[in-house]
Protein backbone atom coordinates (compact mmCIF):
# COMPACT_ATOMS: atom_id res chain seq x y z
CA UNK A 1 13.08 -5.63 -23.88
CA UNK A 2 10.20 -6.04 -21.79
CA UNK A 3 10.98 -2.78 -20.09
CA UNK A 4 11.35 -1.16 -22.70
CA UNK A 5 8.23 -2.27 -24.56
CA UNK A 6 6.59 -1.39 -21.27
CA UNK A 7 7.75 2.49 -20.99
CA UNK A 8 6.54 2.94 -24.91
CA UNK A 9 3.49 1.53 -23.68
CA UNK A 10 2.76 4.73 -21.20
CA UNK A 11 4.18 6.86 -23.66
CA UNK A 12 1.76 5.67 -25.99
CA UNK A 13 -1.08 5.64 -23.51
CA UNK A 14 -0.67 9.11 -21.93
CA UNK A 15 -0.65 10.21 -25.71
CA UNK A 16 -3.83 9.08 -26.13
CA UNK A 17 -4.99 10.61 -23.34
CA UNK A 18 -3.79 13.94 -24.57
CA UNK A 19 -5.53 13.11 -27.56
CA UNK A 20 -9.09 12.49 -25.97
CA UNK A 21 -8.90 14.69 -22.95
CA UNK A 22 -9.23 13.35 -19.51
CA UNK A 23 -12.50 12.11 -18.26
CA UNK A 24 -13.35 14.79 -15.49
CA UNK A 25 -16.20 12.32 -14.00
CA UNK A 26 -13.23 9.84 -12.99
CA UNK A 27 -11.52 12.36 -11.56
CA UNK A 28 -13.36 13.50 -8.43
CA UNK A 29 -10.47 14.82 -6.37
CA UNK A 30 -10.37 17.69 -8.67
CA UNK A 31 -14.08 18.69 -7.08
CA UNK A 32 -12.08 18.29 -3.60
CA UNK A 33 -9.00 20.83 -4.23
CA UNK A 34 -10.49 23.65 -6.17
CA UNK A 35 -13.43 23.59 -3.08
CA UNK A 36 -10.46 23.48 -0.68
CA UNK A 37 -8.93 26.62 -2.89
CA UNK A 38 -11.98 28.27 -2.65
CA UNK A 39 -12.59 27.79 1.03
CA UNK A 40 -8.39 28.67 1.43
CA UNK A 41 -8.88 32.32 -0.66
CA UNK A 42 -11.92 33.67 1.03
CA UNK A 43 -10.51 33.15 4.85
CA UNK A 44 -6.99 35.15 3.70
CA UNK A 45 -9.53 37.87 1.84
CA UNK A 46 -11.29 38.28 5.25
CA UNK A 47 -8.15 39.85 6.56
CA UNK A 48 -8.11 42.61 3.58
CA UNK A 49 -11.74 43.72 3.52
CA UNK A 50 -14.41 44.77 5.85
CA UNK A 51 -17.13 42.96 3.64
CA UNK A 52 -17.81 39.56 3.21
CA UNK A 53 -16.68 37.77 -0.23
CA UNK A 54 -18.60 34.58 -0.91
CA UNK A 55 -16.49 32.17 -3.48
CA UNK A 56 -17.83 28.98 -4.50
CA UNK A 57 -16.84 26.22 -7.40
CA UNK A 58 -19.76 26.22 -10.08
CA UNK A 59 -18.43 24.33 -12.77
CA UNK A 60 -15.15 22.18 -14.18
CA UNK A 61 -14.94 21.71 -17.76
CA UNK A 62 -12.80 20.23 -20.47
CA UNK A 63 -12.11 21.74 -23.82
CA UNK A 64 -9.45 23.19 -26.18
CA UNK A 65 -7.18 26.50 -24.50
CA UNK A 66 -8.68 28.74 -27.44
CA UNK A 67 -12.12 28.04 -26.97
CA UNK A 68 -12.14 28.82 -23.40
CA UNK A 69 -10.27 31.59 -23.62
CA UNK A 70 -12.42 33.36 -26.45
CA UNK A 71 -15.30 33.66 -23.89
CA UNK A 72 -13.17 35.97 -21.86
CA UNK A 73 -11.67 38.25 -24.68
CA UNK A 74 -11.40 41.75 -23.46
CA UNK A 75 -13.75 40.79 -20.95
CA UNK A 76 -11.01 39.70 -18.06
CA UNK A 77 -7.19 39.89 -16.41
CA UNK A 78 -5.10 36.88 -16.91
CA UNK A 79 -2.22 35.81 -14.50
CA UNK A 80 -0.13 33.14 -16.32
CA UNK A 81 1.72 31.34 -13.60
CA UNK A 82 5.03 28.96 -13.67
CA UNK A 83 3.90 25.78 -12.12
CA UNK A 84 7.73 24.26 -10.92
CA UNK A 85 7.72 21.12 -10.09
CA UNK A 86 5.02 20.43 -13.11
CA UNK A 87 7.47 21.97 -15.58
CA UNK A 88 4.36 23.69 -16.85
CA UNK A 89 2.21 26.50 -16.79
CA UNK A 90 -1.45 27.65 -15.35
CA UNK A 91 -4.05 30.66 -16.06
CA UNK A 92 -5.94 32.22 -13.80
CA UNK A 93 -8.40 34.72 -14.86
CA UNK A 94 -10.54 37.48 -13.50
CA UNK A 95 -13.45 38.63 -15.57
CA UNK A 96 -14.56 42.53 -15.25
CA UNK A 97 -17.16 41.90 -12.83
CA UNK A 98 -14.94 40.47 -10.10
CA UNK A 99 -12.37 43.27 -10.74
CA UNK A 100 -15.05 45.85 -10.39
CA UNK A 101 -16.68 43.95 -7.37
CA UNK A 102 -13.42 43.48 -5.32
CA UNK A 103 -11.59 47.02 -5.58
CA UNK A 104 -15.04 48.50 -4.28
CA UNK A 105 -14.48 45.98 -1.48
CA UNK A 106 -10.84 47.13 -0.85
CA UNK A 107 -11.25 50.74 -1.05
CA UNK A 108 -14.57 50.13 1.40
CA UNK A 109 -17.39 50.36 -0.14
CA UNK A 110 -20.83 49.27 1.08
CA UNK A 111 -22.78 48.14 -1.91
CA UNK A 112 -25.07 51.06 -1.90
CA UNK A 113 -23.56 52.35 -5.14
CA UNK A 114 -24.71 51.40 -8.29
CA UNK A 115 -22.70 48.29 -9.76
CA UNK A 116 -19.75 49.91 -12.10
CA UNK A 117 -20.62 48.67 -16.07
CA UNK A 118 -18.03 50.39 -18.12
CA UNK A 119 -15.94 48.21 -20.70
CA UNK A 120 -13.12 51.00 -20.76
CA UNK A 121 -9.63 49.74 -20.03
CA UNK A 122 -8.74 48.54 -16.77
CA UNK A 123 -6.93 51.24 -14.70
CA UNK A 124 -3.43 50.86 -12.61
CA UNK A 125 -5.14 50.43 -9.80
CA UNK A 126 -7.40 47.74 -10.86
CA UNK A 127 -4.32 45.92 -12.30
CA UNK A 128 -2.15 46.21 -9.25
CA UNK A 129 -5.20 45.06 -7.18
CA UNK A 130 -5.62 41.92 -9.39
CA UNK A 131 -1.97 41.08 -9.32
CA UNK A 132 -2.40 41.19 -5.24
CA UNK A 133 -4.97 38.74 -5.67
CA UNK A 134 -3.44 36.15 -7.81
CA UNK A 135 -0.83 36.23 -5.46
CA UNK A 136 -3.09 35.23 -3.25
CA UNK A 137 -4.84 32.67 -4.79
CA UNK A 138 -1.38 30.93 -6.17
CA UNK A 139 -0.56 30.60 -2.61
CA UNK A 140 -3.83 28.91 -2.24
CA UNK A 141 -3.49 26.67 -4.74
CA UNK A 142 0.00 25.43 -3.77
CA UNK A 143 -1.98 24.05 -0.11
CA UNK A 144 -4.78 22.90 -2.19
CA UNK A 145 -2.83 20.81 -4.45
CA UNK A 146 -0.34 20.00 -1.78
CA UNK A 147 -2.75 16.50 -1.01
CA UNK A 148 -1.67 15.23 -4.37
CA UNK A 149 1.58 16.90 -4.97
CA UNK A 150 3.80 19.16 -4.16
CA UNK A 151 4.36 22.79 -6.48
CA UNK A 152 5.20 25.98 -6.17
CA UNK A 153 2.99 28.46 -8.48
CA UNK A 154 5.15 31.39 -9.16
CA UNK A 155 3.56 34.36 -10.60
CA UNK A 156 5.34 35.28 -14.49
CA UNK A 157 3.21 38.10 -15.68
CA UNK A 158 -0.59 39.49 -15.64
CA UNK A 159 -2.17 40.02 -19.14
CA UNK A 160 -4.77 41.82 -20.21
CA UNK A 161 -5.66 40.52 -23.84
CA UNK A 162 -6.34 36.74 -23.95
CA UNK A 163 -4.25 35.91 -27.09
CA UNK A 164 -0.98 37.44 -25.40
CA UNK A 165 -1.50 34.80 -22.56
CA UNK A 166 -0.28 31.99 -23.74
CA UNK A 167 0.57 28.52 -22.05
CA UNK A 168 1.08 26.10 -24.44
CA UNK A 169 -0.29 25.42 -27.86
CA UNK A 170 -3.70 27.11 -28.50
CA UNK A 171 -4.89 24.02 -29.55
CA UNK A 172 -3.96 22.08 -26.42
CA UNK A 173 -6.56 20.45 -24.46
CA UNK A 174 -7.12 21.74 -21.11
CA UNK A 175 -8.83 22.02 -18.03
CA UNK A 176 -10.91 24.93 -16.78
CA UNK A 177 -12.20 25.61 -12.77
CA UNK A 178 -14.46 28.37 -12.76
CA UNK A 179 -15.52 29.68 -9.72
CA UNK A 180 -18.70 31.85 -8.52
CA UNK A 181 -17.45 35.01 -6.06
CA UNK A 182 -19.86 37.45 -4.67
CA UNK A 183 -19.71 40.37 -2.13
CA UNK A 184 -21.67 43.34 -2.03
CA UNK A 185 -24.94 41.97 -3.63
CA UNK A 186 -22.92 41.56 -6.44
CA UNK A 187 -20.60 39.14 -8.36
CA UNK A 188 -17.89 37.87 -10.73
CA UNK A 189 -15.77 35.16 -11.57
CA UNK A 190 -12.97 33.56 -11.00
CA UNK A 191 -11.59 30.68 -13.80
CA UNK A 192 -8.41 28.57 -13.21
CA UNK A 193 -7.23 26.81 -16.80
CA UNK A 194 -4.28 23.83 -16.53
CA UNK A 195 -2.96 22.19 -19.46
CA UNK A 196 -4.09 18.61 -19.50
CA UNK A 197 -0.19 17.49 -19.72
CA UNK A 198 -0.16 18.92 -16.29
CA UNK A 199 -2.78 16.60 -14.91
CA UNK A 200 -2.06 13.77 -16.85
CA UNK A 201 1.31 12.27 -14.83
CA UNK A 202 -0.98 12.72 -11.62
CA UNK A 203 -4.29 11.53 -13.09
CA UNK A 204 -3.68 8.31 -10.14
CA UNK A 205 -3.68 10.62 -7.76
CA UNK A 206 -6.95 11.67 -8.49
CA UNK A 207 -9.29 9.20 -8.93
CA UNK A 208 -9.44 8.92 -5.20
CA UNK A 209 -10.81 11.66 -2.63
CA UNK A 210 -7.69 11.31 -0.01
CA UNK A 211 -9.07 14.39 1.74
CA UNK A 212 -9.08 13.86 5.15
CA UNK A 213 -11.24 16.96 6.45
CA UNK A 214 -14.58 16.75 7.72
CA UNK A 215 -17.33 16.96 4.64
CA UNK A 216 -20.67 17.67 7.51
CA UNK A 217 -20.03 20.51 10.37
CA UNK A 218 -21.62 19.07 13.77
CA UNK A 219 -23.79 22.62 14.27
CA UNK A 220 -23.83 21.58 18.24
CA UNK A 221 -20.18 21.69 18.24
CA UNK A 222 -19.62 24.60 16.28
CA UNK A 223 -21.89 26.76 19.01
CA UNK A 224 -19.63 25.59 21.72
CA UNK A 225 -16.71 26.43 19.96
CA UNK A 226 -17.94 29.82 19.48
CA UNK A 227 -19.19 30.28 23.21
CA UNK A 228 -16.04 29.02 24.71
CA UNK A 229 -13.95 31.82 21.94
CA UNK A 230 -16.55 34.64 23.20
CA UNK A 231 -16.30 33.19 26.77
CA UNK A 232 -12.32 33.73 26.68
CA UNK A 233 -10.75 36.50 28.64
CA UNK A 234 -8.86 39.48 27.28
CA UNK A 235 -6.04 41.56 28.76
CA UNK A 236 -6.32 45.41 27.15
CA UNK A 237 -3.69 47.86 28.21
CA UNK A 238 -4.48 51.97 27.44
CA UNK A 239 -1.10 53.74 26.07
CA UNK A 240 -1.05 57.70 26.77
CA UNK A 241 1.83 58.15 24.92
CA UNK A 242 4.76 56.00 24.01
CA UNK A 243 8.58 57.14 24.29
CA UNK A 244 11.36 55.74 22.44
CA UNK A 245 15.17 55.92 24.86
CA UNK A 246 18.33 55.04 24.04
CA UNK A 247 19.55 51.91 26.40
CA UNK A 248 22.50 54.75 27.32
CA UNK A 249 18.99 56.70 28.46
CA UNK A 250 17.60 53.83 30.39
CA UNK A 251 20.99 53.29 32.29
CA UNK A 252 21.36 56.48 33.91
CA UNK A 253 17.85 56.36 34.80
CA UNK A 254 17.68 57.47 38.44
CA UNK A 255 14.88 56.72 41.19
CA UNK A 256 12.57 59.80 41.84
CA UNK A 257 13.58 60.79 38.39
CA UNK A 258 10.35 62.04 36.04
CA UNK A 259 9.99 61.30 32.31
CA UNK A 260 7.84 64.50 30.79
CA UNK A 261 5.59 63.39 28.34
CA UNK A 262 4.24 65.45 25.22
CA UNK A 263 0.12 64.23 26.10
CA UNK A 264 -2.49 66.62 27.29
CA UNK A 265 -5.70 65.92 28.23
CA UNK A 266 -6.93 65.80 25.23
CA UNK A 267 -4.61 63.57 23.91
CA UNK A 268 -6.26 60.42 22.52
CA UNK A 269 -5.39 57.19 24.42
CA UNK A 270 -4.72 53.96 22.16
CA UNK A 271 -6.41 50.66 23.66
CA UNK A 272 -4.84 47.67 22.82
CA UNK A 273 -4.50 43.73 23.11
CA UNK A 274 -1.41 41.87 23.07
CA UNK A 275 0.32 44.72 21.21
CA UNK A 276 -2.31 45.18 18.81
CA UNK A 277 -4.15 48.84 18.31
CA UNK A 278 -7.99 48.03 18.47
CA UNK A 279 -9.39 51.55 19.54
CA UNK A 280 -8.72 54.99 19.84
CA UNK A 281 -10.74 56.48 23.02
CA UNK A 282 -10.42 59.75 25.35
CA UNK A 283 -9.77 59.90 28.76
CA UNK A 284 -12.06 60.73 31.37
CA UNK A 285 -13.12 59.84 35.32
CA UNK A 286 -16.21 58.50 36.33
CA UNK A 287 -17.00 57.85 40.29
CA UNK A 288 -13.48 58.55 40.88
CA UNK A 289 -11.78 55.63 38.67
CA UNK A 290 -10.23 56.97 34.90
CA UNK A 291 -12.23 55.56 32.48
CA UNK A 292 -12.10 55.60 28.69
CA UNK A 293 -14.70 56.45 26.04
CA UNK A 294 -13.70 54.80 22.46
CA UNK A 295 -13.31 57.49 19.86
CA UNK A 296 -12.84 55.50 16.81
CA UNK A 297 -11.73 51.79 15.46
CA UNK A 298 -8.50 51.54 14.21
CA UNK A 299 -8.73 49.81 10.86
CA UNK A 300 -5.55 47.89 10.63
CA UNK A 301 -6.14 46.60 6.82
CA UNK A 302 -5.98 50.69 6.25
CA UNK A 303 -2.41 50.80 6.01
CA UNK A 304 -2.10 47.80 3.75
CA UNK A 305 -4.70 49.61 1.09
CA UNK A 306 -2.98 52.78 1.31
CA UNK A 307 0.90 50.97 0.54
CA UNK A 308 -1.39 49.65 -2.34
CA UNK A 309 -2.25 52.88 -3.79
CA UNK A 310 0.72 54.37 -3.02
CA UNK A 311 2.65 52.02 -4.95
């Protein structure tokens, strides 16, 4: 009986709780994971663009799902994603700025043109760019919730009218993350909406900051790190031309034997580091050693934008 009476007790409690919304003040390691999902987004976007992107939390609120999602009423891109092991489900949102801001970004621009401000539709290639992203940033909220618990946030569906994107009962109360990204000399934002019955069985878990990284960077330390990295030797190897052989080739391989290849002079050699392209560059002698004059960079996040638009 008295476990019983016990277990109707929570029920009771956590229905409450629903009732009045959770108290974000008493919740501090909320602060703590959305920084850490921040901090987690912007060092996997440095790998896409050639700018810098800037995100920062600015703000977590409480309120009712239809109330915050009025404010961004043909005004954003919703990703509604399946949180598994929560048996429930989270928004994340794009508004037009950040769209706007971040395929400029991709497709290399360098902020000289004049911010776009058009409230036309958004186009395929806008979608399929924000659908990249909240890939993205569900993988970064999986390692950013991972010091509380342990989820998977699968991606269902991207929407682009706020009433169609619905997680629960419009009514519900929720919580919202909304986050401050710039690049370019301009900005937009990011907001991240969970149900409050998500949070609520792991409220515990978050009264206390359990984070165990560093909150002050020694700047004396960081300086050596960075003149030890810059310090660090590298091995570069120039490729004329490469050949592909069969191993039947290879075997009857004989000594003295010579391997024509297709280059000319004017081929363009390919410098690279541990396998990986860096430089196109022409080859030349100076005081009787070949030497190589770089041509051009080879942009390796190239290919991914052009499978992008492709697709």
């Amino acid at each position: 009986m008295n476990a019983a009476a016990g277990a109707g007790d929570g029920k009771v409690r956590d229905r409450l709780l629903d009732t009045t919304g959770l108290s974000l003040d008493r919740l501090p390691m909320l602060h703590v994971i959305f920084d850490r999902m921040a901090t987690i987004w912007v060092d996997g976007f440095r790998h896409l663009a050639a700018s810098p992107a800037y995100c920062s939390l600015s703000a977590i609120e409480s309120g009712r799902i239809n109330e915050i999602l009025e404010m961004y009423e043909s005004n954003a891109i919703a990703g509604v994603f399946q949180a598994v092991q929560w048996d429930n489900q989270v928004l994340v949102g794009f508004d037009r700025d950040f769209i706007f801001t971040m395929v400029e970004v991709l497709l290399g621009a360098d902020g000289t043109e004049p911010p776009i401000d058009d409230e036309r539709a958004f186009s395929t290639i806008e979608l399929r760019i924000a659908n990249m992203i909240f890939e993205q940033l569900g993988k970064a909220m999986r390692t950013a919730f991972s010091l509380v618990t342990n989820t998977h946030f699968k991606l269902e569906r991207s929407e682009t009218r706020m009433d169609f994107a619905v997680i629960g009962r419009r009514n519900s109360q929720a919580v919202v993350a909304k986050f401050l990204v710039q690049s370019l000399n301009r900005g937009g934002e990011i907001f991240v909406l969970i149900p409050q019955s998500a949070l609520t069985p792991m409220r515990q878990n978050l009264v206390r900051v359990i984070s165990n990284e560093p909150n002050v960077r020694d700047p004396r330390w960081s300086k050596q790190i960075e003149s030890e990295v810059q310090r660090a030797e590298v091995t570069l190897k120039a490729v004329l031309e490469k050949r592909y052989l069969t191993l039947e080739e290879i075997a009857s391989l004989e000594v003295g034997q010579t391997i024509r290849l297709q280059a000319s002079p004017k081929t363009l050699v390919t410098l690279e580091s541990d396998d990986q392209a860096l430089f196109t560059c022409f080859l030349g002698k100076s005081e009787g050693a070949y030497s190589l004059r770089i041509e051009e960079v080879i942009d390796n996040k190239k290919d991914i934008i052009e499978d992008l638009l492709s697709q």
